[in-house]
N, C-alpha and C. Protein backbone atom coordinates (compact mmCIF):
# COMPACT_ATOMS: atom_id res chain seq x y z
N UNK A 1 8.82 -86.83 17.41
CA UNK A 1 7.58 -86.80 16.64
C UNK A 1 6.38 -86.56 17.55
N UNK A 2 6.39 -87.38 18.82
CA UNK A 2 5.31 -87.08 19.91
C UNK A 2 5.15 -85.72 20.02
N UNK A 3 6.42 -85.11 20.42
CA UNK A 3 6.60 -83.81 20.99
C UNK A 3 6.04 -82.97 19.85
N UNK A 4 6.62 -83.01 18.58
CA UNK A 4 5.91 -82.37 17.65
C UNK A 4 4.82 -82.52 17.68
N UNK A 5 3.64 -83.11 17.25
CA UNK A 5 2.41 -83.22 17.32
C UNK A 5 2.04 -82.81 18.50
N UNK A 6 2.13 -82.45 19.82
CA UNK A 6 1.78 -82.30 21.25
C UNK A 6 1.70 -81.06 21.20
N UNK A 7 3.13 -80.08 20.16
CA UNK A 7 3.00 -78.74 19.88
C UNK A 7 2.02 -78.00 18.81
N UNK A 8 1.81 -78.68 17.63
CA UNK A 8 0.98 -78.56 17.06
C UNK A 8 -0.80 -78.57 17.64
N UNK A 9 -0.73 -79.46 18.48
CA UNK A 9 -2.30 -79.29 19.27
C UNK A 9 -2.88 -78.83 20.22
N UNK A 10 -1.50 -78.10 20.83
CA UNK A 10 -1.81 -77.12 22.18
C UNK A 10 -1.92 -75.59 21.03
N UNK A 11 -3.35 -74.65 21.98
CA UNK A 11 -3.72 -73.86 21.40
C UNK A 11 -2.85 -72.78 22.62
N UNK A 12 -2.71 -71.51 21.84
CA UNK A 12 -1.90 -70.64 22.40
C UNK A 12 -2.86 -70.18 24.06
N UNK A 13 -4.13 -69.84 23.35
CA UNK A 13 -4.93 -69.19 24.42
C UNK A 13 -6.46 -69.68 23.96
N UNK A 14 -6.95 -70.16 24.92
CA UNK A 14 -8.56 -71.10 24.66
C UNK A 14 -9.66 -69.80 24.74
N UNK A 15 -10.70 -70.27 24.88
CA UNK A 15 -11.81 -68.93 24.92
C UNK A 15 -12.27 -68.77 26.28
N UNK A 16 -11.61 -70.11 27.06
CA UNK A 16 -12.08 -70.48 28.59
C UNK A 16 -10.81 -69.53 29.33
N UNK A 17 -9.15 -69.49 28.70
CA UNK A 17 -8.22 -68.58 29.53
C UNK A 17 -8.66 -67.37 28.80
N UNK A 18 -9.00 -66.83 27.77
CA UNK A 18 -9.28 -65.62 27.24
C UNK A 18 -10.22 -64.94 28.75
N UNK A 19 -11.78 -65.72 28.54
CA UNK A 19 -12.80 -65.27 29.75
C UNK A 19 -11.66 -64.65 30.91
N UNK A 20 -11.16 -65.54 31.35
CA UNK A 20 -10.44 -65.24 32.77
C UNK A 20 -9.68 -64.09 32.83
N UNK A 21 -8.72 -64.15 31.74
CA UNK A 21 -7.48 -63.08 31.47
C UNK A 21 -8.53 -61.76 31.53
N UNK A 22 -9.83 -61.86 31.05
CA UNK A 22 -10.65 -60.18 30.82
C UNK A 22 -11.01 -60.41 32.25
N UNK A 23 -11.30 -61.08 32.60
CA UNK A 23 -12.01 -61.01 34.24
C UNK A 23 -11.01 -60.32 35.11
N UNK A 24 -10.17 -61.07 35.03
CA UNK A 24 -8.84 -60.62 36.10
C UNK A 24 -8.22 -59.08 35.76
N UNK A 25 -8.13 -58.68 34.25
CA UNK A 25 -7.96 -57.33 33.83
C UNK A 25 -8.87 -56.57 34.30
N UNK A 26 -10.32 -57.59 34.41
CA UNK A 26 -11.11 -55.82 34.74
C UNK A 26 -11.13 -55.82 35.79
N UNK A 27 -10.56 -56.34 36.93
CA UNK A 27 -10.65 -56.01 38.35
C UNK A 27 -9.32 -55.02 38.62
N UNK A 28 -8.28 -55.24 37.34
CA UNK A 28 -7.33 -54.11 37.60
C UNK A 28 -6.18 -54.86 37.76
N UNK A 29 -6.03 -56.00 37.69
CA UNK A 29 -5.02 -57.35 38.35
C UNK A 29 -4.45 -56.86 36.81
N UNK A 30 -3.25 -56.82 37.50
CA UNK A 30 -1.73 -57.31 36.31
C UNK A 30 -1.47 -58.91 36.02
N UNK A 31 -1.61 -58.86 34.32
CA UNK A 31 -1.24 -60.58 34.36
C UNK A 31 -0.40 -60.34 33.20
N UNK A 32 0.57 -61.55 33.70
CA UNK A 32 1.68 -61.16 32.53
C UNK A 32 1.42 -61.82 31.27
N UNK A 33 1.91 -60.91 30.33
CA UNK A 33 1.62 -61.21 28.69
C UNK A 33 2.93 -61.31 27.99
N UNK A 34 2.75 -62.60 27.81
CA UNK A 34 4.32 -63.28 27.06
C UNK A 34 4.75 -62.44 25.95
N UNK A 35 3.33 -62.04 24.88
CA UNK A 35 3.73 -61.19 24.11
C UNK A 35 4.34 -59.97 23.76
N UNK A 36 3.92 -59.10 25.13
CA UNK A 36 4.11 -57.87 25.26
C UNK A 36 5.33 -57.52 25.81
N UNK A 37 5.20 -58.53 27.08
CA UNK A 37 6.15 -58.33 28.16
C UNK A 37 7.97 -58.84 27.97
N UNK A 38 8.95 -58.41 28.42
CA UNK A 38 9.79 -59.36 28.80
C UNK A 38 9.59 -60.26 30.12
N UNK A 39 11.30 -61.18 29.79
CA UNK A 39 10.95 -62.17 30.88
C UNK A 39 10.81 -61.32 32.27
N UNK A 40 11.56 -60.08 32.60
CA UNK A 40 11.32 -60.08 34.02
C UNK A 40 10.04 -59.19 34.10
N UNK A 41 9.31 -58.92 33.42
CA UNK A 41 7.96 -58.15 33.56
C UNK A 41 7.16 -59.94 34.11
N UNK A 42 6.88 -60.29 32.53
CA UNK A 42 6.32 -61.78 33.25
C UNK A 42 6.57 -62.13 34.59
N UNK A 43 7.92 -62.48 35.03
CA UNK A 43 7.93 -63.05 36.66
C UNK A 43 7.29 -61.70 37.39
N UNK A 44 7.57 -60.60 37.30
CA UNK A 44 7.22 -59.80 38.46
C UNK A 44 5.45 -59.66 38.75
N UNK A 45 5.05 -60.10 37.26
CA UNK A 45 3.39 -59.96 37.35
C UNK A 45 3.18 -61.32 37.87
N UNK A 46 3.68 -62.43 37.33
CA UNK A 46 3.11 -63.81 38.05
C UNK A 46 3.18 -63.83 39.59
N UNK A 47 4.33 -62.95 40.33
CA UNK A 47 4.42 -63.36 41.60
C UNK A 47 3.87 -62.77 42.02
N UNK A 48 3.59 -61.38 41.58
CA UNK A 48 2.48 -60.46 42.57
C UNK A 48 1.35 -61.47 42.47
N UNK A 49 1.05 -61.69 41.05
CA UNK A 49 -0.58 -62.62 41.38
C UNK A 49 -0.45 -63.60 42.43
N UNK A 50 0.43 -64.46 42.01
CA UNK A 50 0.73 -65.32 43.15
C UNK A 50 0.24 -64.99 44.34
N UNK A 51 1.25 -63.67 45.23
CA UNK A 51 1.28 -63.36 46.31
C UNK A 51 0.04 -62.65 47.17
N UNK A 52 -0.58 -61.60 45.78
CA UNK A 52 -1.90 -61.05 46.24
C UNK A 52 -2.88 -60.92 45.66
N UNK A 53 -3.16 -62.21 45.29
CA UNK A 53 -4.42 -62.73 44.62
C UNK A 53 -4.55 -64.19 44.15
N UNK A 54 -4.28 -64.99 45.32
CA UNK A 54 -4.29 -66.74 45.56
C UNK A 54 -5.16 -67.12 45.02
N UNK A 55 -6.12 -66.86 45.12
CA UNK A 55 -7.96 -67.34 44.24
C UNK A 55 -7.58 -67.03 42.90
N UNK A 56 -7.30 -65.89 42.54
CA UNK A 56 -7.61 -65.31 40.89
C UNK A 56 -6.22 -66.10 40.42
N UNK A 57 -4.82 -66.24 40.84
CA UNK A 57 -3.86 -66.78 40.52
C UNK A 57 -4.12 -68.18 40.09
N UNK A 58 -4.85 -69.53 41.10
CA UNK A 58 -5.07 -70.43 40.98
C UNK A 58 -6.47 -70.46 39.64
N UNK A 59 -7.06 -69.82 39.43
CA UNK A 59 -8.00 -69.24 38.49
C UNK A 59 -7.52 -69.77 37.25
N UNK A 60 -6.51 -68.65 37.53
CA UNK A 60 -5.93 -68.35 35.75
C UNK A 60 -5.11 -69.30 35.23
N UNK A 61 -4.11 -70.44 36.23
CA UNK A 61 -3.41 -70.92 36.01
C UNK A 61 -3.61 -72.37 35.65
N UNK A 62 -5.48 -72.62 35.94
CA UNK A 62 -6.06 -73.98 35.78
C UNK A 62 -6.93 -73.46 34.05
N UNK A 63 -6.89 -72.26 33.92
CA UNK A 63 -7.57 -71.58 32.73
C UNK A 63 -6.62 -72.15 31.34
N UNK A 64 -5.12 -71.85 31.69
CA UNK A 64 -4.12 -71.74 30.90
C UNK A 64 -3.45 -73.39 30.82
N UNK A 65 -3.88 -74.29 31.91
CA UNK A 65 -3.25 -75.63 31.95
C UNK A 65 -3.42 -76.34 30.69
N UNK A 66 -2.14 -76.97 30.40
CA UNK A 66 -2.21 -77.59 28.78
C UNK A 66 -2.55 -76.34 27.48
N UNK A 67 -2.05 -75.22 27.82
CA UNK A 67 -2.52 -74.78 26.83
C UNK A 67 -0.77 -74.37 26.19
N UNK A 68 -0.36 -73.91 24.87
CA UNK A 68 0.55 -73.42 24.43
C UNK A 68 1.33 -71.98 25.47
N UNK A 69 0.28 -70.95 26.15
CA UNK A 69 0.54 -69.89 26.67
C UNK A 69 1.38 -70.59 27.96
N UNK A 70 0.85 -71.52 28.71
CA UNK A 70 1.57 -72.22 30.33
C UNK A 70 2.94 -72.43 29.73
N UNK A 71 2.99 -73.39 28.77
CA UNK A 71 4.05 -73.27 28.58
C UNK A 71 5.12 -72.05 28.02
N UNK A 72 4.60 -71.52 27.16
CA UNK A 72 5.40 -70.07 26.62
C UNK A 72 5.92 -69.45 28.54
N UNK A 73 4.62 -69.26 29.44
CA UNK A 73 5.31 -68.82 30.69
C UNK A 73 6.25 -69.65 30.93
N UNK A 74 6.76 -70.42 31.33
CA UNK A 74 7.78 -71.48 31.81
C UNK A 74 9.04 -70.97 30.90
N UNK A 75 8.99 -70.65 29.96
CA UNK A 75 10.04 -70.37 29.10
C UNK A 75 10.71 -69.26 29.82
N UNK A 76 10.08 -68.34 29.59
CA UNK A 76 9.68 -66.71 30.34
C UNK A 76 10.12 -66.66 31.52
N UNK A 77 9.90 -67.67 32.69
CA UNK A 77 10.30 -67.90 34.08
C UNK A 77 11.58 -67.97 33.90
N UNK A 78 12.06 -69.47 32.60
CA UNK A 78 13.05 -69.66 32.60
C UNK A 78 14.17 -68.47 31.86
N UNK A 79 13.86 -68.15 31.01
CA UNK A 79 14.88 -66.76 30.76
C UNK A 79 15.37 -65.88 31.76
N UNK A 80 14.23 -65.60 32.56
CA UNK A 80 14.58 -64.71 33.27
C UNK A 80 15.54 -64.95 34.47
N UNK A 81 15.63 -66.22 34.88
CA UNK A 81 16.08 -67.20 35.91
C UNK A 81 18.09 -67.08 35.34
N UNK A 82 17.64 -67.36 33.96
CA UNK A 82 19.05 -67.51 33.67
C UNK A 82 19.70 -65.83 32.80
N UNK A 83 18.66 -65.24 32.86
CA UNK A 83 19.43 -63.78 33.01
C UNK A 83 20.03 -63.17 34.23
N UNK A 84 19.07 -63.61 35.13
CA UNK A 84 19.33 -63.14 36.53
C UNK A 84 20.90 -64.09 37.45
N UNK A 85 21.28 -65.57 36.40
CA UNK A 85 22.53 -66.15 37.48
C UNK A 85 23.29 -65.49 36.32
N UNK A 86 23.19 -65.46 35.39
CA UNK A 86 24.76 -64.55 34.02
C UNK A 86 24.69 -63.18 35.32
N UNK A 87 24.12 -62.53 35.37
CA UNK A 87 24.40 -61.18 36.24
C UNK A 87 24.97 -61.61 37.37
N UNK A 88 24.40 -62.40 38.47
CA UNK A 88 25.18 -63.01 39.20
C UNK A 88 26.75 -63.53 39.46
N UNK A 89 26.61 -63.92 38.40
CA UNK A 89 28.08 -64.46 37.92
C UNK A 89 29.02 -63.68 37.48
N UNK A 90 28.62 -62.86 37.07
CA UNK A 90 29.40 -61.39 36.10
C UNK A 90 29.88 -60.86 37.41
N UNK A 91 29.01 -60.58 38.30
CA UNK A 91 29.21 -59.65 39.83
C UNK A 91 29.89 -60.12 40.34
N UNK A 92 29.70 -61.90 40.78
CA UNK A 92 30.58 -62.16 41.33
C UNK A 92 32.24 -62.16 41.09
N UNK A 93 32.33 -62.64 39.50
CA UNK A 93 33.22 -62.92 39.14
C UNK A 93 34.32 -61.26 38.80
N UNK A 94 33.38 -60.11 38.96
CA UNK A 94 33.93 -58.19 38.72
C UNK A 94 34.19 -58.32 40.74
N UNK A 95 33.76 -59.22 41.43
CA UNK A 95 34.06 -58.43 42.80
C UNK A 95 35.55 -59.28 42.97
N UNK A 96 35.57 -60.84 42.36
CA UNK A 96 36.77 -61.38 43.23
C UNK A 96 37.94 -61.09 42.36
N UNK A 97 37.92 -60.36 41.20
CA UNK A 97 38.68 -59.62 40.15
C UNK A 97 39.31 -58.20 41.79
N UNK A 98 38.74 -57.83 41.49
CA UNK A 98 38.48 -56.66 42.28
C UNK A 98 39.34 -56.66 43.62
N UNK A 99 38.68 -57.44 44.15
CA UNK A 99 39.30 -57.80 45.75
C UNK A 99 40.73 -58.14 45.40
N UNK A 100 41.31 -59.30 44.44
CA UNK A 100 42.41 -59.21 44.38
C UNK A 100 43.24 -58.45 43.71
N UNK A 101 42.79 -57.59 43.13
CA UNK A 101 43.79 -56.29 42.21
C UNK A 101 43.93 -55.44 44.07
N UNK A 102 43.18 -55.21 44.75
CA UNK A 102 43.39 -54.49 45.61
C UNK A 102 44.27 -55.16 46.98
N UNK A 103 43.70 -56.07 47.19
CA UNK A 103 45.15 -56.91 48.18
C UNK A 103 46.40 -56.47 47.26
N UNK A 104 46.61 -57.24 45.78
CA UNK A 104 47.83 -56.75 45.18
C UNK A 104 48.79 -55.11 45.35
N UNK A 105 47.98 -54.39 45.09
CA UNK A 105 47.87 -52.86 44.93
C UNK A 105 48.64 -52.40 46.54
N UNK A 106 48.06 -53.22 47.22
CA UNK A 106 48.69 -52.75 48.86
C UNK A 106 49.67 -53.07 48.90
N UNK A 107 49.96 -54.38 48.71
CA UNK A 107 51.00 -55.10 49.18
C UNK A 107 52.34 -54.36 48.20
N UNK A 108 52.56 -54.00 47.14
CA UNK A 108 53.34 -53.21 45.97
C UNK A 108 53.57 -52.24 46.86
C-alpha cells in the first residue's frame, strides 16, 4: 500500500528536470529518453554523460531525484544489464556446446 501511494505521487518529469533536460539538449548533450529510447540506447547515453560531462551529469541526476523518470532509468539500466548476461550465457553456453562436439569429432 506504501509502495502504491509512493507511485502514485512521484511525478514522471518536474518543470525543474524539464529546465535541465532543454539546457543539456541545447548544448548538444545526448540524454537518454526512457520513452523513445531502448534499454541499451539509455545506458549508452547515461554513460557518455557520465563520462564526458560530470557537472551536467550530476545536474540532471539531482533534477530527476525522487522523481517517477530516476526510477523508470533504473529499470532501463536494469533491462539492459539482464539482456546483456541472457547473451552472455547463450555464448557461453553455443561455445562449450561447440568445443565439445569438436574434441568429439577428432577423437571418431
Amino acid at each position: 500500500e506504501r509502495e502504491r501511494e509512493r507511485e502514485r505521487t512521484m511525478t514522471t518529469r518536474t518543470p525543474a528536470a524539464a529546465a535541465v533536460r532543454q539546457k543539456l539538449l541545447s548544448k548538444g548533450i545526448a540524454l537518454p529518453d526512457i520513452h523513445a529510447d531502448d534499454p541499451k540506447e539509455v545506458t549508452n547515453k547515461y554513460d557518455s554523460l557520465k563520462r564526458n560531462h560530470p557537472e551536467e551529469h550530476r545536474e540532471r541526476m539531482e533534477s530527476v531525484r525522487g522523481t517517477k523518470e530516476a526510477t523508470e532509468l533504473v529499470v532501463m539500466f536494469n533491462a539492459y544489464k539482464e539482456e546483456l548476461q541472457k547473451k552472455w550465457e547463450a555464448t557461453k553456453d553455443g561455445e562449450g556446446r561447440q568445443g565439445r562436439q569438436g574434441r568429439q569429432g577428432r577423437q571418431g
